[in-house]
C-alpha atoms as a PDB file:
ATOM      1  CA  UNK A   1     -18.543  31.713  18.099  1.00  0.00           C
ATOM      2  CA  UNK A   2     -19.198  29.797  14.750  1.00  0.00           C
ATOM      3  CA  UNK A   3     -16.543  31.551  12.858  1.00  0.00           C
ATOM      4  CA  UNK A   4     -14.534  30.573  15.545  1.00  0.00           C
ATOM      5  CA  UNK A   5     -15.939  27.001  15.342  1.00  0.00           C
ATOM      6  CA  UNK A   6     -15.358  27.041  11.396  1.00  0.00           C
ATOM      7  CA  UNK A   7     -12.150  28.018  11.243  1.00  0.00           C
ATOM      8  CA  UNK A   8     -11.382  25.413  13.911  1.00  0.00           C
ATOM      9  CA  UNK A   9     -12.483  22.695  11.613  1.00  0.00           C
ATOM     10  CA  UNK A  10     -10.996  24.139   8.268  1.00  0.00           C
ATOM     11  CA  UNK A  11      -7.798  23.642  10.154  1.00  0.00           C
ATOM     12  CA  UNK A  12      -8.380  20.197  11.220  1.00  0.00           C
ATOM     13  CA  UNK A  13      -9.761  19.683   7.554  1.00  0.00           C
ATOM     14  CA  UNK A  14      -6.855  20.679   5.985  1.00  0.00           C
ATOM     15  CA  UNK A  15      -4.739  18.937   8.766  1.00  0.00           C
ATOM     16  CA  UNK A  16      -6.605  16.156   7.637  1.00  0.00           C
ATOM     17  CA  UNK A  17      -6.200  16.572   3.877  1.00  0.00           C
ATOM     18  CA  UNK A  18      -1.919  16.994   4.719  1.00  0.00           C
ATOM     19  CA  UNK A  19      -1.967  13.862   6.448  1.00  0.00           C
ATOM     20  CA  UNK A  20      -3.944  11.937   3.538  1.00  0.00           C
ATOM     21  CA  UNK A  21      -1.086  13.348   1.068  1.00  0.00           C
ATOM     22  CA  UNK A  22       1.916  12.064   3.386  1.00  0.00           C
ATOM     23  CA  UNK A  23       0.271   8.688   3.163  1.00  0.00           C
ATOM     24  CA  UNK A  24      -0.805   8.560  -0.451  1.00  0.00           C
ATOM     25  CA  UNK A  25       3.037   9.758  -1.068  1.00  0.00           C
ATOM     26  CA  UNK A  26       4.506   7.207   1.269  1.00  0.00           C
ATOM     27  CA  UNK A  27       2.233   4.036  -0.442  1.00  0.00           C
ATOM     28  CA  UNK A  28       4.049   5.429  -3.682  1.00  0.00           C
ATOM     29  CA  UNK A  29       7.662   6.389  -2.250  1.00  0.00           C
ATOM     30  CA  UNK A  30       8.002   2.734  -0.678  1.00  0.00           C
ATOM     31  CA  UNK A  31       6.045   1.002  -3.600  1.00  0.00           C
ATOM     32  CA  UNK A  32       8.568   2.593  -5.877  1.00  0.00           C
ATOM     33  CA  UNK A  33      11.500   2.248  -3.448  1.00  0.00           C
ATOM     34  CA  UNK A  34      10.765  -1.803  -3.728  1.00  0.00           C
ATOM     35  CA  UNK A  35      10.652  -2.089  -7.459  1.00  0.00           C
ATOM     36  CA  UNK A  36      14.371  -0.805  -7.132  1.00  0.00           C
ATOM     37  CA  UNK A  37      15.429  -2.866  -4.011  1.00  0.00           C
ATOM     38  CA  UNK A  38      14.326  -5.732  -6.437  1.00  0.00           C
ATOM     39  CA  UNK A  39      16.184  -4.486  -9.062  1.00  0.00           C
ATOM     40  CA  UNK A  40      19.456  -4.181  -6.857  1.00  0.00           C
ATOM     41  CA  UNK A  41      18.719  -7.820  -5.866  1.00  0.00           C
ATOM     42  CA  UNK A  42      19.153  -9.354  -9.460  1.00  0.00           C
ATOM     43  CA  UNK A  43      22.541 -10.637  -9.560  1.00  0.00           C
ATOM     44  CA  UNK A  44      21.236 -12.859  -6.492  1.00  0.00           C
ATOM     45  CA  UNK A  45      18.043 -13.850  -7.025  1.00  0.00           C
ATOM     46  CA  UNK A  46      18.314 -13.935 -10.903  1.00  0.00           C
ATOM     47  CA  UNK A  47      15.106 -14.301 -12.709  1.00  0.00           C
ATOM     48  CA  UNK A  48      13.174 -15.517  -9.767  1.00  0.00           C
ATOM     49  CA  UNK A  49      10.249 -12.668  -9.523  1.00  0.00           C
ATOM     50  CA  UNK A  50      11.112 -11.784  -6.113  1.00  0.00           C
ATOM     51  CA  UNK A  51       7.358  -9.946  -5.253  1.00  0.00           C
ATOM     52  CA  UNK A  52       7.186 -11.007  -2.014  1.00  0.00           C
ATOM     53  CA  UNK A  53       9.448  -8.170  -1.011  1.00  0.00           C
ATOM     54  CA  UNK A  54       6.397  -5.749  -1.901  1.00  0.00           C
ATOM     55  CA  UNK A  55       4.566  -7.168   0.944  1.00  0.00           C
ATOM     56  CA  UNK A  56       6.367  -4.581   2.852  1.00  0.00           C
ATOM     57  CA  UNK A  57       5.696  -1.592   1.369  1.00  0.00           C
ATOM     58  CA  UNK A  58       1.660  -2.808   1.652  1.00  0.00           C
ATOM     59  CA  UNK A  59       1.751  -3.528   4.949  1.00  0.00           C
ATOM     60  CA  UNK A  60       3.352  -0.139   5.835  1.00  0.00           C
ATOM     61  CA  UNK A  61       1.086   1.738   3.595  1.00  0.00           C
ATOM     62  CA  UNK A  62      -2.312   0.275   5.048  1.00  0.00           C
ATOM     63  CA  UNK A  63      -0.444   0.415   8.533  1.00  0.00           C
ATOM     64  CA  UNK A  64       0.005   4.484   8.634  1.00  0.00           C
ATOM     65  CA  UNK A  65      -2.476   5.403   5.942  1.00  0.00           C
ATOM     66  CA  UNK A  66      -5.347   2.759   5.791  1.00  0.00           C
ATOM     67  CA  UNK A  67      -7.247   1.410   3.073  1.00  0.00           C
ATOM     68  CA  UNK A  68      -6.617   3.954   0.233  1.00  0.00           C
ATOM     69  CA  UNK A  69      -3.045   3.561   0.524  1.00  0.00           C
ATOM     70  CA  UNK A  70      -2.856   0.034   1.515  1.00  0.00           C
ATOM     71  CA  UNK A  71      -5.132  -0.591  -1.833  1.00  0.00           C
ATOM     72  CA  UNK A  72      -2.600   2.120  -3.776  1.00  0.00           C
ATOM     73  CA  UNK A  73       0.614   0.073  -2.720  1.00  0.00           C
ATOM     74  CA  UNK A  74      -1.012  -3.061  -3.962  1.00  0.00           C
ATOM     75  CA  UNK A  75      -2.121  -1.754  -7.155  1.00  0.00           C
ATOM     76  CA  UNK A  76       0.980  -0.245  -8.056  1.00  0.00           C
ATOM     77  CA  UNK A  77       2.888  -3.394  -6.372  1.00  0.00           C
ATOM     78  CA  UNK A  78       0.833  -5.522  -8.591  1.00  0.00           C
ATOM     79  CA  UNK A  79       1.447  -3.425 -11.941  1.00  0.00           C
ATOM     80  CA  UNK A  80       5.361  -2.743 -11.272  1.00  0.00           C
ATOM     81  CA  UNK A  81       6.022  -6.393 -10.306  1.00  0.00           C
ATOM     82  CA  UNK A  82       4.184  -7.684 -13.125  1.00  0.00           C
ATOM     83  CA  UNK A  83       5.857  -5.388 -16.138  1.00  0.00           C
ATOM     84  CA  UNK A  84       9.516  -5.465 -14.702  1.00  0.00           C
ATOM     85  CA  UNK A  85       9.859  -9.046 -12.800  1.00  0.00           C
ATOM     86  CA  UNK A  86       7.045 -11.635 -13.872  1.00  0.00           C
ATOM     87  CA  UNK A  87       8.632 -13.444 -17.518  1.00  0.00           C
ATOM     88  CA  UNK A  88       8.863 -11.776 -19.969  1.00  0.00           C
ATOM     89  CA  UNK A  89      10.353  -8.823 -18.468  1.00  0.00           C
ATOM     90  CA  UNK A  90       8.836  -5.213 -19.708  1.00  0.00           C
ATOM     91  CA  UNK A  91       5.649  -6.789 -20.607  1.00  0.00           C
ATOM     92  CA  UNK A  92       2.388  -7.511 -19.058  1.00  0.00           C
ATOM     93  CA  UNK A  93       1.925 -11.074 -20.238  1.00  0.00           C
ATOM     94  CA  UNK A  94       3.143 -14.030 -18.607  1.00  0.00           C
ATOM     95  CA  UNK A  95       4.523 -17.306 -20.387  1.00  0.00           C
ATOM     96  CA  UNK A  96       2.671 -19.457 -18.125  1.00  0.00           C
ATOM     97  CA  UNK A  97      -0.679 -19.496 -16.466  1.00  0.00           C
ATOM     98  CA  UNK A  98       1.264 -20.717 -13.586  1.00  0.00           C
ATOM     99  CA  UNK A  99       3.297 -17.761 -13.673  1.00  0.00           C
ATOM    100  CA  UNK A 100      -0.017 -15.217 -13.495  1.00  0.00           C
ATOM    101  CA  UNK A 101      -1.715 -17.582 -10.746  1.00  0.00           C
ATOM    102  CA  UNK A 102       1.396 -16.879  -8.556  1.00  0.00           C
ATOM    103  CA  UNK A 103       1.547 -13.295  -9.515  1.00  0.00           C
ATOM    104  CA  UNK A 104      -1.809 -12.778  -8.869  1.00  0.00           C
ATOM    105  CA  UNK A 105      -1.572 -13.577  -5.181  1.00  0.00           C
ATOM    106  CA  UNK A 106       0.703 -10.387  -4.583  1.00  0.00           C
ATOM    107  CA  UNK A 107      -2.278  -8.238  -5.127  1.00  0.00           C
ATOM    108  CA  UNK A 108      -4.920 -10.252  -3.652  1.00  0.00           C
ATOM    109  CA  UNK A 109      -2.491 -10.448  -0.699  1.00  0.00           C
ATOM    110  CA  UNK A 110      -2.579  -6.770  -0.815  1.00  0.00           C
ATOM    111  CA  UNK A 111      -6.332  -6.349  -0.780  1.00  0.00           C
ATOM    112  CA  UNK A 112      -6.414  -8.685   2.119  1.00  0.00           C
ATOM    113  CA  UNK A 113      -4.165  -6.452   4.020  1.00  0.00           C
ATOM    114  CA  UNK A 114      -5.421  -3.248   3.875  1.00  0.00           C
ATOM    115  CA  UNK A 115      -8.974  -4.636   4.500  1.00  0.00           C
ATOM    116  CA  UNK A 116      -7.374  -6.388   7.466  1.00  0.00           C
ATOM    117  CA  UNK A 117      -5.492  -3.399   8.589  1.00  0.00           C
ATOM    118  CA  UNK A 118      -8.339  -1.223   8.191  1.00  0.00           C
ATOM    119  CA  UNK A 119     -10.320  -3.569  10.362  1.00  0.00           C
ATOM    120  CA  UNK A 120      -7.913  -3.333  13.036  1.00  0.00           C
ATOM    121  CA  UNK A 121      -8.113   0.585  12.832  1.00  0.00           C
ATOM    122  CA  UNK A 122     -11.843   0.964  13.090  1.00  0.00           C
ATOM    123  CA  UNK A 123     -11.801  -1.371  16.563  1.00  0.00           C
ATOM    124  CA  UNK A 124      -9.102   0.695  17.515  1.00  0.00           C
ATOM    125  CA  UNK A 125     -10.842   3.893  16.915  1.00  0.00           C
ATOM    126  CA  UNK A 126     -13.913   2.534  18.551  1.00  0.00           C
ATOM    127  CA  UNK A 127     -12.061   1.221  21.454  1.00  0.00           C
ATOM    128  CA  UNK A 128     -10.575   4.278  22.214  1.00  0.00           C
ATOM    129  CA  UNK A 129     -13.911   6.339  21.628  1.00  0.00           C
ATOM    130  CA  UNK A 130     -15.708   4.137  24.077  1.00  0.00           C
ATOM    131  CA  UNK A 131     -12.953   4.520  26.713  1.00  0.00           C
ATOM    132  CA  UNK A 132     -12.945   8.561  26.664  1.00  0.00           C
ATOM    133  CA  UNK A 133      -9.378   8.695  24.607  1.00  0.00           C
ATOM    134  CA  UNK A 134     -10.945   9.886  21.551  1.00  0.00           C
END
């Protein structure tokens, strides 16, 4: 029976291991799918920074994956907004220390949300495993 009970959980590992790609891939897809919704946006919004539209792609990451790619979306939502949309443009400095406190928030906000996020998994989780829907 333990081969039996092996094999079981190498599938359910590599299920497992799947699933973490798919969400790893989809903080990066949707990270990188913002940074050119932004870019589509400039004749409207101009020079304004725009980063709160990377919110999304944060929430949904920490939403379907959980902390790693919450934390992911935010990192690379923090680096992308920062080179192409924070003055001056493909650069990591900023004109005004006004300019990095504001920027900063994005990926503090980001933090925030995949801790929160994750949070709200974990009750779920044990909610579910104290019911009997495990």
């Amino acid at each position: 029976m333990t081969p039996v009970n092996d094999s079981k959980n190498e599938d359910a590992a590599q299920r497992v291991s799947n699933s973490s790609w798919k969400v790893y891939g989809l903080a990066v897809v949707a990270t990188l799918a913002t940074v050119y919704l932004r870019t589509l946006l400039a004749p409207w919004i101009g020079d304004r920074p725009g980063v709160i539209l990377f919110v999304l792609p944060m929430v949904l990451s920490a939403f379907f994956g959980g902390l790693g790619p919450g934390l992911l979306s935010a990192a690379l939502a923090g680096v992308l907004s920062a080179y192409f949309f924070i003055a001056p443009a493909r650069s990591f400095a900023f004109e005004r220390p006004a300019d990095f406190a504001q920027w900063l928030i994005l990926p503090l906000s980001g933090v925030l949300i995949s801790l929160l996020i994750e949070e709200l998994n974990r009750t779920r989780r044990k909610w579910r495993n104290a019911l009997g829907r495990g």
